[in-house]
Protein backbone atom coordinates (compact mmCIF):
# COMPACT_ATOMS: atom_id res chain seq x y z
CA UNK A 1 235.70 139.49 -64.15
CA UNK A 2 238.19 138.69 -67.07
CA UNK A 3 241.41 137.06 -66.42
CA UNK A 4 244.45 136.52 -69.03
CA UNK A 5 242.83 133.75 -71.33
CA UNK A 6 244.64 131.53 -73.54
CA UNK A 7 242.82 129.19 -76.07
CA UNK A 8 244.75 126.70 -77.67
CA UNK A 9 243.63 127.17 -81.41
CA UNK A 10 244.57 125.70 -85.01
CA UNK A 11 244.95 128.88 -86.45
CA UNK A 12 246.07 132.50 -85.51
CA UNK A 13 242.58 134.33 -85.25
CA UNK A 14 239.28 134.73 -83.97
CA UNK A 15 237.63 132.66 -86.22
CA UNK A 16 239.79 129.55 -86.04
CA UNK A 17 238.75 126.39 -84.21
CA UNK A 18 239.45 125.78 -80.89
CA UNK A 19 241.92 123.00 -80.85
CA UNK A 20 241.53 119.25 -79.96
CA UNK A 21 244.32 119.02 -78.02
CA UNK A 22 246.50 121.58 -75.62
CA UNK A 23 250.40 121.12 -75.73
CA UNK A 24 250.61 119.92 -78.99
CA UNK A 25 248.46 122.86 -80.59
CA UNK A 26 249.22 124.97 -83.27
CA UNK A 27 248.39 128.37 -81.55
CA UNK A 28 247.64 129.87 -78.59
CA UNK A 29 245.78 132.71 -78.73
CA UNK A 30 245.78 135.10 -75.97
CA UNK A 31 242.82 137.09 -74.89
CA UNK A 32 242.44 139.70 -72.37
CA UNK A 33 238.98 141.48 -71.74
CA UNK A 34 237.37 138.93 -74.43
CA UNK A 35 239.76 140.63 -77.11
CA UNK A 36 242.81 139.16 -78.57
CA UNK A 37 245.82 140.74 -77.41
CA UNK A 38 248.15 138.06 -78.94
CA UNK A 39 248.20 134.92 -81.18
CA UNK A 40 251.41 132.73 -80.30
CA UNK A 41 252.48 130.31 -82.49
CA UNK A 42 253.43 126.89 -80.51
CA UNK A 43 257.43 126.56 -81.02
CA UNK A 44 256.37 122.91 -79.28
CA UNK A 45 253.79 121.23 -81.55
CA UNK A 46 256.30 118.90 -83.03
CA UNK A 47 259.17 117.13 -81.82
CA UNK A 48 259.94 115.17 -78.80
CA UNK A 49 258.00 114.48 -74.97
CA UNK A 50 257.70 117.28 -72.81
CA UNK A 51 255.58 119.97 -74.84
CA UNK A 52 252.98 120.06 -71.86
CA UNK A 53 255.79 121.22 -69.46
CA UNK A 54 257.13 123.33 -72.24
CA UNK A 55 254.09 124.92 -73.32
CA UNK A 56 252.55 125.37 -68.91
CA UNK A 57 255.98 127.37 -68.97
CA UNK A 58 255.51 129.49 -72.19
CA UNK A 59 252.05 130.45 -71.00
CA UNK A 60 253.07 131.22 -67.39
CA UNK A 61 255.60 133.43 -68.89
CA UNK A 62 252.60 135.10 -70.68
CA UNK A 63 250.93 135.68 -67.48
CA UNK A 64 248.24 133.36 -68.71
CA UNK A 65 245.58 132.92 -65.89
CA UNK A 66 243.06 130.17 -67.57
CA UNK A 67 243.74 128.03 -70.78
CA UNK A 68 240.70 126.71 -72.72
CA UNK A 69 241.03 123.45 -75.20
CA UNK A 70 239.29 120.33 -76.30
CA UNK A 71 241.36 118.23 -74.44
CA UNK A 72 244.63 118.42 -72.03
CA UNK A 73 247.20 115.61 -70.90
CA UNK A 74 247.93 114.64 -67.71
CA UNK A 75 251.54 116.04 -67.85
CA UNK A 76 249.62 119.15 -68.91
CA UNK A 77 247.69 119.39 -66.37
CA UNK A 78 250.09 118.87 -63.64
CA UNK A 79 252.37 121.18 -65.15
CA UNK A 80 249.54 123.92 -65.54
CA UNK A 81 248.29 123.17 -61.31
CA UNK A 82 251.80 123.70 -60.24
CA UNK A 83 251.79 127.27 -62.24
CA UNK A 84 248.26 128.14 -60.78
CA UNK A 85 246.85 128.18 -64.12
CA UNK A 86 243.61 127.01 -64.43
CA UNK A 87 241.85 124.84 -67.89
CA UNK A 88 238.84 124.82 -68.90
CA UNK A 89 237.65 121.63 -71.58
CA UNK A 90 235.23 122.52 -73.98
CA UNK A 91 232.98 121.17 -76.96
CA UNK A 92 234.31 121.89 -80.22
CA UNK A 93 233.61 125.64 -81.24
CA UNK A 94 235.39 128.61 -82.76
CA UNK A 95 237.75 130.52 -80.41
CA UNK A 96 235.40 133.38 -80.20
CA UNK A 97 232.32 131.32 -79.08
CA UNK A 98 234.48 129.55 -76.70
CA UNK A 99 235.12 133.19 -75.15
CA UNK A 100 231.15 134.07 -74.93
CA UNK A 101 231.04 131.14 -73.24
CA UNK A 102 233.75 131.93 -70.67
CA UNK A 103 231.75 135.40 -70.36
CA UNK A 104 229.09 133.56 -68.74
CA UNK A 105 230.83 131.40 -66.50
């Protein structure tokens, strides 16, 4: 069963990496069904502390169910628990391999 999927990704398609780290990442892109729906660009990747809590928010918002990445902070994580969004850490891969993956899961 699919859920709402964001991956955190350095670039706004398909094809793009999956990013090495969550709250600071360039995109998000946001998958339904194994499709993109949406690629978000992350209004939080520069600037000062906080983007975890910033970014658990924006993807809540979203209705974002499960967030894939290379890596996640702690803040990020506690943020994302108190949501009820799940995260998933993976190798590094293109978004759309990381989503073949989470087809098998």
């Amino acid at each position: 069963m699919w859920v709402k999927v964001a991956i955190a990704s350095e670039g706004d398609s398909m094809s793009s990496q999956v990013s090495a780290v969550g709250a600071r990442s360039p995109y998000y892109l946001l998958s339904e069904d194994g499709k993109q729906v949406k690629a978000v660009k992350n209004p939080f990747q520069s600037g000062g502390g906080g983007a975890g809590f910033a970014v658990a928010s924006m993807l809540a918002d979203e209705g974002v169910q499960l967030i894939i990445s290379q890596s996640f902070g702690e803040n990020m994580t506690g943020a994302l628990a108190g949501r009820n969004i799940r995260w998933n850490i993976v190798k590094p891969m293109k978004v759309e391999d990381a989503l073949k993956e989470l087809k098998s899961w």
